[in-house]
C-alpha atoms as a PDB file:
ATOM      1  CA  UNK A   1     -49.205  20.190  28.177  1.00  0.00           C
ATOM      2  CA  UNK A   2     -46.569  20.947  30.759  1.00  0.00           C
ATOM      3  CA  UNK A   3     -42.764  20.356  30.371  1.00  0.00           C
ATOM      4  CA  UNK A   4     -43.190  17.430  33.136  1.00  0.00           C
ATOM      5  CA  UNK A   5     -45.535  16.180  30.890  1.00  0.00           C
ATOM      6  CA  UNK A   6     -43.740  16.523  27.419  1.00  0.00           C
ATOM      7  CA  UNK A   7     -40.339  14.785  29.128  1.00  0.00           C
ATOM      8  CA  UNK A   8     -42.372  11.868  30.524  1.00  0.00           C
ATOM      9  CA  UNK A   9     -43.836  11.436  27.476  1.00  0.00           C
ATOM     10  CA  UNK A  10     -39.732  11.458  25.978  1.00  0.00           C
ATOM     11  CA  UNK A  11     -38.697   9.374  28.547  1.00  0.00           C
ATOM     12  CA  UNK A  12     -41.287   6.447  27.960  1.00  0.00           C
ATOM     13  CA  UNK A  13     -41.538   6.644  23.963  1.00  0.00           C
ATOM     14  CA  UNK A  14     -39.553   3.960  22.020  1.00  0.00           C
ATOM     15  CA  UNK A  15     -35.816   4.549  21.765  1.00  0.00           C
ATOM     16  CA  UNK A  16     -35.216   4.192  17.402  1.00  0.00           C
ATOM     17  CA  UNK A  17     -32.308   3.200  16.872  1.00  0.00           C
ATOM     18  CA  UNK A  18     -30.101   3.647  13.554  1.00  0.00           C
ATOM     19  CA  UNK A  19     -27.823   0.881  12.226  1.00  0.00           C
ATOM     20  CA  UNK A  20     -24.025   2.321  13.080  1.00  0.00           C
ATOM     21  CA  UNK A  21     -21.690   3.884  10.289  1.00  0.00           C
ATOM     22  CA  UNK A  22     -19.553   0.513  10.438  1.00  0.00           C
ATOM     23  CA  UNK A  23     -22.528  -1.804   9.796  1.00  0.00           C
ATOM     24  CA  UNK A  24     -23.545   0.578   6.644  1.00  0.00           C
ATOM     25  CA  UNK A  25     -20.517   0.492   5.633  1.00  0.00           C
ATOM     26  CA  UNK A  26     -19.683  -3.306   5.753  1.00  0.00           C
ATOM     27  CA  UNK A  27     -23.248  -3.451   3.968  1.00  0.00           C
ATOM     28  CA  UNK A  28     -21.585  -1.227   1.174  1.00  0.00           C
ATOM     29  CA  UNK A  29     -18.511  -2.942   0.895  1.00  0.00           C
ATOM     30  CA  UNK A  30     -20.154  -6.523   0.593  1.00  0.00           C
ATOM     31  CA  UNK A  31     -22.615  -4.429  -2.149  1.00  0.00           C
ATOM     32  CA  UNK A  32     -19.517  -3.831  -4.232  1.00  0.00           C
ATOM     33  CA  UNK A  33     -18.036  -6.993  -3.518  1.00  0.00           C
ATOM     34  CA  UNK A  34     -21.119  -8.865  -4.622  1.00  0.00           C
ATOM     35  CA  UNK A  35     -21.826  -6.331  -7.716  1.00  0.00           C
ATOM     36  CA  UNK A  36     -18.583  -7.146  -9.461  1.00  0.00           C
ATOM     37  CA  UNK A  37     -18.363 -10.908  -8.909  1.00  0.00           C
ATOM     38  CA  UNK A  38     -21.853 -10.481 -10.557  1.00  0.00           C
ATOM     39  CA  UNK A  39     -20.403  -8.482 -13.453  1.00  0.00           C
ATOM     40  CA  UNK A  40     -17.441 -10.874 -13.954  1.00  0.00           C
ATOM     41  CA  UNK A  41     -19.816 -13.723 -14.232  1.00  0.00           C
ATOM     42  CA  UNK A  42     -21.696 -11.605 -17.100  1.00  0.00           C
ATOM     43  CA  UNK A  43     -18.447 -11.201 -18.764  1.00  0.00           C
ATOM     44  CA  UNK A  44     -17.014 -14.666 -18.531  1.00  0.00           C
ATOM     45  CA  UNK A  45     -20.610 -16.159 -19.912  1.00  0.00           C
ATOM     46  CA  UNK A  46     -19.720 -13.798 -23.527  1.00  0.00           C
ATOM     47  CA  UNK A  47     -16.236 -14.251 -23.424  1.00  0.00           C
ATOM     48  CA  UNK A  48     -14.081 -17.354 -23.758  1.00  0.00           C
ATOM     49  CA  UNK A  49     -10.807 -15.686 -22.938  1.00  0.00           C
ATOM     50  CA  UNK A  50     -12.319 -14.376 -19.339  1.00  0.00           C
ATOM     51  CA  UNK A  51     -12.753 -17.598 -17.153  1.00  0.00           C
ATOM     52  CA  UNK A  52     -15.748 -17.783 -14.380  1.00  0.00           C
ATOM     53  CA  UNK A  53     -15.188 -16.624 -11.190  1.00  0.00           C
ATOM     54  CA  UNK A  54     -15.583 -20.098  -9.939  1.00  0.00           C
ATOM     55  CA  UNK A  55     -13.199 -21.823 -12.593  1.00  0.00           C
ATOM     56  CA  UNK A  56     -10.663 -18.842 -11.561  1.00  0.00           C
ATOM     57  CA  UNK A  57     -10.859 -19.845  -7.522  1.00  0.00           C
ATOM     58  CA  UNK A  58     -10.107 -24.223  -8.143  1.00  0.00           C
ATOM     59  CA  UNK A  59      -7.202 -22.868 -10.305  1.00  0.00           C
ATOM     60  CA  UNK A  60      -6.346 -20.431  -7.378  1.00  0.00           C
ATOM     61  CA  UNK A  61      -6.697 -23.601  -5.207  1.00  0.00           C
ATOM     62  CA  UNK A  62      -4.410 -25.808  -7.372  1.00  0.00           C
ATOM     63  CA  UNK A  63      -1.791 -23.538  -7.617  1.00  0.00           C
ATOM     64  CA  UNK A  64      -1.325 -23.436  -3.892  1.00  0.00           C
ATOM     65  CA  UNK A  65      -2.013 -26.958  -3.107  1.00  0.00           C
ATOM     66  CA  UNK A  66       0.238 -27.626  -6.000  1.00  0.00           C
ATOM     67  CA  UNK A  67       2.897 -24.920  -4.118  1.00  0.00           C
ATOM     68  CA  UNK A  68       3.803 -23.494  -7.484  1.00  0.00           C
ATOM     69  CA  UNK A  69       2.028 -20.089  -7.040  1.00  0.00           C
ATOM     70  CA  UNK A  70       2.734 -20.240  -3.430  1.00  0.00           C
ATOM     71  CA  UNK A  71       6.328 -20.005  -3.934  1.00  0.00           C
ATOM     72  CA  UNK A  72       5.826 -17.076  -7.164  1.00  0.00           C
ATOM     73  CA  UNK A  73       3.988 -15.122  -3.737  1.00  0.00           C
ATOM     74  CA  UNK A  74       6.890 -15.495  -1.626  1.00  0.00           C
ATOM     75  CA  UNK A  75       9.331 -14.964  -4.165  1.00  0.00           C
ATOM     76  CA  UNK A  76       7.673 -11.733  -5.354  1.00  0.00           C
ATOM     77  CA  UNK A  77       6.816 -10.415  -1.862  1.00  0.00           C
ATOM     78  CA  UNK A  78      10.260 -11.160  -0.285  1.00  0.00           C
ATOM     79  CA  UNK A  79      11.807  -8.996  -3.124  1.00  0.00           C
ATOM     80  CA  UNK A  80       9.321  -6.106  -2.477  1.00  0.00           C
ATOM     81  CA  UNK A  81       9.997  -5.880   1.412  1.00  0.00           C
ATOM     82  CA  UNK A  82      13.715  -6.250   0.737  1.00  0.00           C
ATOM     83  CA  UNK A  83      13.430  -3.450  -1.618  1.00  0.00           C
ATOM     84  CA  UNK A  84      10.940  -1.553   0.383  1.00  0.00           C
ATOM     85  CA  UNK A  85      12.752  -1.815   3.533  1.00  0.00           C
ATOM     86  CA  UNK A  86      15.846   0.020   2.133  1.00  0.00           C
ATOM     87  CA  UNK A  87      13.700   2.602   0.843  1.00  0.00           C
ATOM     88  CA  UNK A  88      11.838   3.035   3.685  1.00  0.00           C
ATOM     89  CA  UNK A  89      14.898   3.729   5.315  1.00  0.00           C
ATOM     90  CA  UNK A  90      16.216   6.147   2.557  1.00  0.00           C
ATOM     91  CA  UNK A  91      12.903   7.918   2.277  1.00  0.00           C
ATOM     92  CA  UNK A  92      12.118   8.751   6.008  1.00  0.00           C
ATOM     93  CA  UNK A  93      15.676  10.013   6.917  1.00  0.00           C
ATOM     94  CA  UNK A  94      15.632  11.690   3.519  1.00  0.00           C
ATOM     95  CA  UNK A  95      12.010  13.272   4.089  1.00  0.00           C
ATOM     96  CA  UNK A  96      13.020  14.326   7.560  1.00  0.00           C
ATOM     97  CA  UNK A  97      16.320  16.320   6.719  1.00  0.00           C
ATOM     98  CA  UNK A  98      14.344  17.581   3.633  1.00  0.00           C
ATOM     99  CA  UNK A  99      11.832  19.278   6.201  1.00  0.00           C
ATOM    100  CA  UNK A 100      14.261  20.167   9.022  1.00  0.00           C
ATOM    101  CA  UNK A 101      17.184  22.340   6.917  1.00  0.00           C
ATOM    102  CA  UNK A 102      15.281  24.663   4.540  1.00  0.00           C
ATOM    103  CA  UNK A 103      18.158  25.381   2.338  1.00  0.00           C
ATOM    104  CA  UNK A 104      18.445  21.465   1.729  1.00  0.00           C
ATOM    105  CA  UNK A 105      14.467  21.151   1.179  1.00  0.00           C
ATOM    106  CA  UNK A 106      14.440  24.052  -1.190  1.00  0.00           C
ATOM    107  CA  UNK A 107      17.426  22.817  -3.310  1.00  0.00           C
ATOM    108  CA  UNK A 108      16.200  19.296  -3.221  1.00  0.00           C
ATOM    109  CA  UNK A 109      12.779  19.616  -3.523  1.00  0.00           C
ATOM    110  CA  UNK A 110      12.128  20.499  -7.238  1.00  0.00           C
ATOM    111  CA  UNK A 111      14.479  17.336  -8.263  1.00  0.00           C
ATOM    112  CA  UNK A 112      12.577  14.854  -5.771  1.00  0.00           C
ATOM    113  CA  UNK A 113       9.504  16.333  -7.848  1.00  0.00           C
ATOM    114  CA  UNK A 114      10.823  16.060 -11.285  1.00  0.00           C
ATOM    115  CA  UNK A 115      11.993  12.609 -10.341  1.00  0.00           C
ATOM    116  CA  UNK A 116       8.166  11.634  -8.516  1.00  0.00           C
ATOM    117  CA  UNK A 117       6.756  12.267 -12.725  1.00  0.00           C
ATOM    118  CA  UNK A 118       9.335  10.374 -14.413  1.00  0.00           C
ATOM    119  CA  UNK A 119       7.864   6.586 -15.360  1.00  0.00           C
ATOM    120  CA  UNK A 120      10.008   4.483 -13.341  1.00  0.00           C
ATOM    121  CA  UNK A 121      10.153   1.474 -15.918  1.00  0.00           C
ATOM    122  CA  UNK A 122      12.644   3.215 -18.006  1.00  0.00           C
ATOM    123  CA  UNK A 123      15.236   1.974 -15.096  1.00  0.00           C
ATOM    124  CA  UNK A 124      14.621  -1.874 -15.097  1.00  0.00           C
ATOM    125  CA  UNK A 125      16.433  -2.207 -19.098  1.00  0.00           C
ATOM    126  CA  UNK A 126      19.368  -0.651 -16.540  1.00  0.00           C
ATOM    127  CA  UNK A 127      18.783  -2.790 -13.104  1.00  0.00           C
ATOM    128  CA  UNK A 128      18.343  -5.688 -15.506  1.00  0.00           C
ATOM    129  CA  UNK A 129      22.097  -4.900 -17.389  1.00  0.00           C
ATOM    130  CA  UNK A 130      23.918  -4.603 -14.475  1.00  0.00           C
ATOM    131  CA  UNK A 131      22.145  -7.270 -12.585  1.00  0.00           C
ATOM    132  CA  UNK A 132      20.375  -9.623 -14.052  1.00  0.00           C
ATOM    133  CA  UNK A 133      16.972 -11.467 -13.749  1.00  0.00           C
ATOM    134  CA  UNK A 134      17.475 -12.445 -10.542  1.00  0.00           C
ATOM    135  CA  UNK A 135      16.690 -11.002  -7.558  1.00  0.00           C
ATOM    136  CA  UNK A 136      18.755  -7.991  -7.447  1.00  0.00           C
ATOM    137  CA  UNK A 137      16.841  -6.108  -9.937  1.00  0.00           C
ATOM    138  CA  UNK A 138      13.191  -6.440  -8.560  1.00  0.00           C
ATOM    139  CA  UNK A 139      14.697  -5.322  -5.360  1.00  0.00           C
ATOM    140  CA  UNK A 140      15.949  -2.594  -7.141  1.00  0.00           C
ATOM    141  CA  UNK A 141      12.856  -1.403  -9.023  1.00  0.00           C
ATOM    142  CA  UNK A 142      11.103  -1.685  -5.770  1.00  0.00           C
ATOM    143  CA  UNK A 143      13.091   0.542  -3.498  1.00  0.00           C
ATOM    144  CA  UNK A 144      13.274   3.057  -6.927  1.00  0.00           C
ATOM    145  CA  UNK A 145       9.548   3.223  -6.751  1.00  0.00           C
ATOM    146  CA  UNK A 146       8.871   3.107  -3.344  1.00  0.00           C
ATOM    147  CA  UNK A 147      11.289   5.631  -1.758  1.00  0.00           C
ATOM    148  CA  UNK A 148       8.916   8.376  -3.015  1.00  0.00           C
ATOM    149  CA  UNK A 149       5.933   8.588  -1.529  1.00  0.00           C
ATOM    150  CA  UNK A 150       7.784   7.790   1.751  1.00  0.00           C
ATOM    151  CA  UNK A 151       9.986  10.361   1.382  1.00  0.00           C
ATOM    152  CA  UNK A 152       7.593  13.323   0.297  1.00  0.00           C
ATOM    153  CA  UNK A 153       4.983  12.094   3.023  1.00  0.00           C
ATOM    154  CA  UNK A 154       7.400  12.169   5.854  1.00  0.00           C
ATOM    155  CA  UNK A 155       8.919  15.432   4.918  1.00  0.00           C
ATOM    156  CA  UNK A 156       4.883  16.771   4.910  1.00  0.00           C
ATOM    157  CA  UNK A 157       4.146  15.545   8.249  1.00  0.00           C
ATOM    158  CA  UNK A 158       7.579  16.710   9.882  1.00  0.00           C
ATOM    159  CA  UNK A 159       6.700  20.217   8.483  1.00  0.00           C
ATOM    160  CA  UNK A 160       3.698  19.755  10.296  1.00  0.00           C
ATOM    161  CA  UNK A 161       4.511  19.525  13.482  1.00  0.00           C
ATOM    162  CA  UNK A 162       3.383  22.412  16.052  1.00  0.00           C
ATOM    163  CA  UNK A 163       6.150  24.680  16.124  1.00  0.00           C
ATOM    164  CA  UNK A 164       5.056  24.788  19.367  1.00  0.00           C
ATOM    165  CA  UNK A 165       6.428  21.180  20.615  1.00  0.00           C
ATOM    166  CA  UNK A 166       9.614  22.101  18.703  1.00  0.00           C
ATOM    167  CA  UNK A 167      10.177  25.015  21.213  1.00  0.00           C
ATOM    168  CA  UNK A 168       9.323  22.737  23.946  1.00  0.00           C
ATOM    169  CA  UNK A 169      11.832  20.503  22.899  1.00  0.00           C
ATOM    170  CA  UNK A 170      14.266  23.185  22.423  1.00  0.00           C
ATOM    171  CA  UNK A 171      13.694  24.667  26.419  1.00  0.00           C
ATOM    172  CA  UNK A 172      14.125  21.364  27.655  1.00  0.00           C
ATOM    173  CA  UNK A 173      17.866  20.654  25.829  1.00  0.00           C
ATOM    174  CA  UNK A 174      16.768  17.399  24.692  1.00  0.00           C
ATOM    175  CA  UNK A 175      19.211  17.024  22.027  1.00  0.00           C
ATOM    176  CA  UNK A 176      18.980  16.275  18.140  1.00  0.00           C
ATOM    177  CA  UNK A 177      18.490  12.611  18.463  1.00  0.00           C
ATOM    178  CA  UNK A 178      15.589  13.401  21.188  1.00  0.00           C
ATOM    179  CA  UNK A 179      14.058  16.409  18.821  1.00  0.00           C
ATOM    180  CA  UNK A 180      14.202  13.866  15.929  1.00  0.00           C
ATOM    181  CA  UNK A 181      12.747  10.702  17.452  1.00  0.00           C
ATOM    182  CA  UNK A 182      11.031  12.092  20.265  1.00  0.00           C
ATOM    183  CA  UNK A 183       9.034  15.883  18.483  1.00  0.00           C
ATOM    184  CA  UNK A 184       9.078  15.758  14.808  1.00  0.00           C
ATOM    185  CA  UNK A 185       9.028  11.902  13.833  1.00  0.00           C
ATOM    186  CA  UNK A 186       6.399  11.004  16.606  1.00  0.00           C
ATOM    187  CA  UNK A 187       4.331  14.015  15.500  1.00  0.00           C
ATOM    188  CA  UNK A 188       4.732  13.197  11.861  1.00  0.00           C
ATOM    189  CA  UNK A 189       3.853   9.132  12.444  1.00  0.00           C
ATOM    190  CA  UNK A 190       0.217   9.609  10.444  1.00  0.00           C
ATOM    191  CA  UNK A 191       1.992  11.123   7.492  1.00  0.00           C
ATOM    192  CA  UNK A 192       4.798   8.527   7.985  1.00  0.00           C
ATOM    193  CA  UNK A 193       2.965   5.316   7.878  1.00  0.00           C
ATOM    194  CA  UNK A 194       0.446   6.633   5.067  1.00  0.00           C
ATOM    195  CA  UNK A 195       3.555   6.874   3.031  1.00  0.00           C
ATOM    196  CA  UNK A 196       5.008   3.452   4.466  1.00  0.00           C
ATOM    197  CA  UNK A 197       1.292   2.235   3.082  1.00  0.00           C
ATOM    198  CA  UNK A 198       1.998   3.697  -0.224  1.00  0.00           C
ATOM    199  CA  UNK A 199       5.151   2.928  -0.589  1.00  0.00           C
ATOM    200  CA  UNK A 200       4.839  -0.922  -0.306  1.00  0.00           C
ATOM    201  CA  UNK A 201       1.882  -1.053  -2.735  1.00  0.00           C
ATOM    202  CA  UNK A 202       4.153   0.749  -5.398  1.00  0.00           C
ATOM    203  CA  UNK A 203       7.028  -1.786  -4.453  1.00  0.00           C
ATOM    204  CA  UNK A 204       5.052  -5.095  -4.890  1.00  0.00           C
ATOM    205  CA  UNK A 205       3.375  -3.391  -8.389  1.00  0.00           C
ATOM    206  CA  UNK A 206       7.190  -2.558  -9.113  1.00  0.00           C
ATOM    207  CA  UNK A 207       8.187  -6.028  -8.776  1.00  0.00           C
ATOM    208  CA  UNK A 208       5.633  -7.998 -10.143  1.00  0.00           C
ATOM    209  CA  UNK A 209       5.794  -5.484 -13.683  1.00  0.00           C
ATOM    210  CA  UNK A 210       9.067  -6.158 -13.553  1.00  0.00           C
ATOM    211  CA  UNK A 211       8.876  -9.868 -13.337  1.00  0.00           C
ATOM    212  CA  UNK A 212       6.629  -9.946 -16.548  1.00  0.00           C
ATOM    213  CA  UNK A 213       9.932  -8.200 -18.189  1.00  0.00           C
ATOM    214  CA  UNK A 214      12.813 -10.086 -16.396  1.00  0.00           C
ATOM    215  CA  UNK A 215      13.165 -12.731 -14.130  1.00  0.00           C
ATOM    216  CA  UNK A 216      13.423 -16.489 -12.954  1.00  0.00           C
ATOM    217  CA  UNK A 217      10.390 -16.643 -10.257  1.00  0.00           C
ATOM    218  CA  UNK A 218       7.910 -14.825  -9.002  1.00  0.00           C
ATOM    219  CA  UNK A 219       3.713 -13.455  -9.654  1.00  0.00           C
ATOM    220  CA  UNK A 220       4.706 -11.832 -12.707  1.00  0.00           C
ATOM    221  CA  UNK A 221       6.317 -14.791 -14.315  1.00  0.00           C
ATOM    222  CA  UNK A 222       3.532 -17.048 -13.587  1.00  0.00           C
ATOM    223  CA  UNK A 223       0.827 -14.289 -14.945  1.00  0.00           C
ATOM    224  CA  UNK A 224       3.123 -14.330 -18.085  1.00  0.00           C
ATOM    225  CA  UNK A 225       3.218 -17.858 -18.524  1.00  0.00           C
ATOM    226  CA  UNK A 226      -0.102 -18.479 -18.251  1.00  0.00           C
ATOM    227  CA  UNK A 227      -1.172 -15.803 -21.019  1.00  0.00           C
ATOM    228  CA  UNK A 228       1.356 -17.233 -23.287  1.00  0.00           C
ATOM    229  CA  UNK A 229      -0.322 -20.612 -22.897  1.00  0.00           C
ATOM    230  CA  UNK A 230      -3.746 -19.358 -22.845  1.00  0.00           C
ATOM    231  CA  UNK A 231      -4.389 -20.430 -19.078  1.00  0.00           C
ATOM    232  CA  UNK A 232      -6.904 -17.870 -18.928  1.00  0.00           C
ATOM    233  CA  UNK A 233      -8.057 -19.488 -15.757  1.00  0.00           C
ATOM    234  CA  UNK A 234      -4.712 -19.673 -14.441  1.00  0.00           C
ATOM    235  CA  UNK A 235      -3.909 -16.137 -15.824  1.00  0.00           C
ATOM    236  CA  UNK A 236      -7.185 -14.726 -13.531  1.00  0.00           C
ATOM    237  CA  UNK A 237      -6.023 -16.874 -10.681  1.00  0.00           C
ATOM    238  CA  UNK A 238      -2.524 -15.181 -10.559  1.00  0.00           C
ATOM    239  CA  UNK A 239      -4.372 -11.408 -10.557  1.00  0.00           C
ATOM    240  CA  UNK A 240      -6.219 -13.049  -7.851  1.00  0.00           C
ATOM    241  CA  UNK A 241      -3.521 -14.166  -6.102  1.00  0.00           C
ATOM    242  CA  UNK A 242      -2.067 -10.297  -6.662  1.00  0.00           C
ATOM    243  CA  UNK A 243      -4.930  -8.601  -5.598  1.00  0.00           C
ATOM    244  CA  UNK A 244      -5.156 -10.450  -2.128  1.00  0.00           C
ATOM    245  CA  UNK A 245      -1.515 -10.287  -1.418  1.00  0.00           C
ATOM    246  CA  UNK A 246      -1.867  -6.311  -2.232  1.00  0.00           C
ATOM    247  CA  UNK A 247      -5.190  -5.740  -0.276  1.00  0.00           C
ATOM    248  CA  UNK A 248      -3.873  -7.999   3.105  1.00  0.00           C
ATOM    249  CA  UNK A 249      -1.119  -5.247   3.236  1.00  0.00           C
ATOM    250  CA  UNK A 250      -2.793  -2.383   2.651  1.00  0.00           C
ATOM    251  CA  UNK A 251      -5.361  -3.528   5.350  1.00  0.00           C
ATOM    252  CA  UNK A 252      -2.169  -4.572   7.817  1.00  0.00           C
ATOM    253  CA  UNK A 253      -0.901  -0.821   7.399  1.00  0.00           C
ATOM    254  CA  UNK A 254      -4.669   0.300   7.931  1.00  0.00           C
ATOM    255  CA  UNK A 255      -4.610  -1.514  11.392  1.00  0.00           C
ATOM    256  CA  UNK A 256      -1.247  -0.094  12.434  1.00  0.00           C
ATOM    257  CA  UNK A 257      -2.855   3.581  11.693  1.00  0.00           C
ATOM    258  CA  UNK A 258      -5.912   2.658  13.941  1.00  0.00           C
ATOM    259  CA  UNK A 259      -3.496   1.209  16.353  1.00  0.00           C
ATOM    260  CA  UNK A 260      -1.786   4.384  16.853  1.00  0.00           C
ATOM    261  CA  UNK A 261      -5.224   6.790  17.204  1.00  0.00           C
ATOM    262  CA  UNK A 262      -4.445   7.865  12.966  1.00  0.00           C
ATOM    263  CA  UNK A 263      -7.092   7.739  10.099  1.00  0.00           C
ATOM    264  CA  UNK A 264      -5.674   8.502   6.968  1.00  0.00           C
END
């Protein structure tokens, strides 16, 4: 058989053609989805302290036609972006001068790390003393938790910029607000908002521990109300509640890294 012959033959055979990587991978994620609403049913039908997933979603929907876990949401969230605003704030200008003067980043360094593995809850007894249940101290705890992984993953991706744009920068006089904004915190914006992504997720789990602890309103309050009244149903719907709040973020700060060209 010739080669004319062979890439006819090519040419007219039936193109096969393989479901994407997205499409397998929405398959998967529906999989998992299905697979533990399956296993939560199992465990609600031996259990009388775990409600059905269905019982859990009309006390979901009560709660926010009722507005009472509506307003523990905003109450909770508002506290965490307060709290995670100031730390992201904090955290990049903190990562970025950590990176930029060595003798800073290797004094600094080891205490940013030995404060990164020390359990953060010991400071809400404090935050709580000098501020009260209000809103003050779940601000507090959140920009405390938060200002980590901001911090560490900004000064990571501002040591990662090519030295070679730095010199660039430097030939062209541009200045040290233009090298800042313009070289090493646009070339460290996937490190940035990864740690902008972590950072918020530790704030809203900062403030809604906290709330079980200390305060007037908020997701943690109503989780702890309903367990002491033995609203399982209610108590499910809350972690519900959490779960979506948490997983709308994270999928927010997932869109901003496509947005900019970044996978994480």
């Amino acid at each position: 058989m010739s080669a004319a012959t062979v890439s006819a033959s090519e040419a007219t055979a039936p193109v096969v053609r393989r479901p994407s990587t997205r499409l397998i991978g929405v398959a998967i994620n529906v999989a998992v989805v299905l697979g533990l609403l399956l296993a939560w049913w199992g465990v609600s039908t031996s259990s009388r302290y775990v409600a059905a997933p269905g019982e859990t979603l009309r006390s979901l929907w009560r709660g926010l036609v009722d507005g009472d876990l509506g307003s523990a949401a905003v109450d909770t969230v508002g506290s965490a972006v307060v709290g995670f605003a100031g730390a992201a704030v904090v955290g990049v200008l903190g990562g970025y001068l950590l990176a930029v003067r060595p003798f800073l980043g290797a004094v600094m360094t080891p205490l940013v790390r030995c404060y990164g593995s020390i359990p953060h809850i010991i400071f809400l007894p404090i935050l709580l003393s000098a501020f009260g249940v209000g809103h003050q101290s779940k601000i507090g705890m959140a920009a405390l938790v938060s200002v980590l992984p901001v911090l560490m993953y900004t000064a990571s991706g501002v040591r990662e910029v090519s030295p070679l744009l730095v010199k660039v920068g430097r030939s062209l006089d541009i200045g040290v607000l233009g090298m800042a904004f313009r070289i090493r915190l646009r070339g460290a914006v996937p490190s940035v908002v990864v740690g902008l992504r972590l950072g918020f997720a530790a704030a809203f789990l900062a403030v809604v521990i906290s709330e079980f602890f200390g305060s007037e309103a908020g997701v943690g309050v109503e989780m702890a109300r309903a367990y002491g009244a033995f609203a399982y149903d209610r108590l499910l719907a809350t972690v519900v509640l959490a779960l979506a709040i948490s997983f709308t973020v994270n999928w927010l700060f997932l869109l901003l890294e496509r947005r900019l060209g970044y996978r994480s």
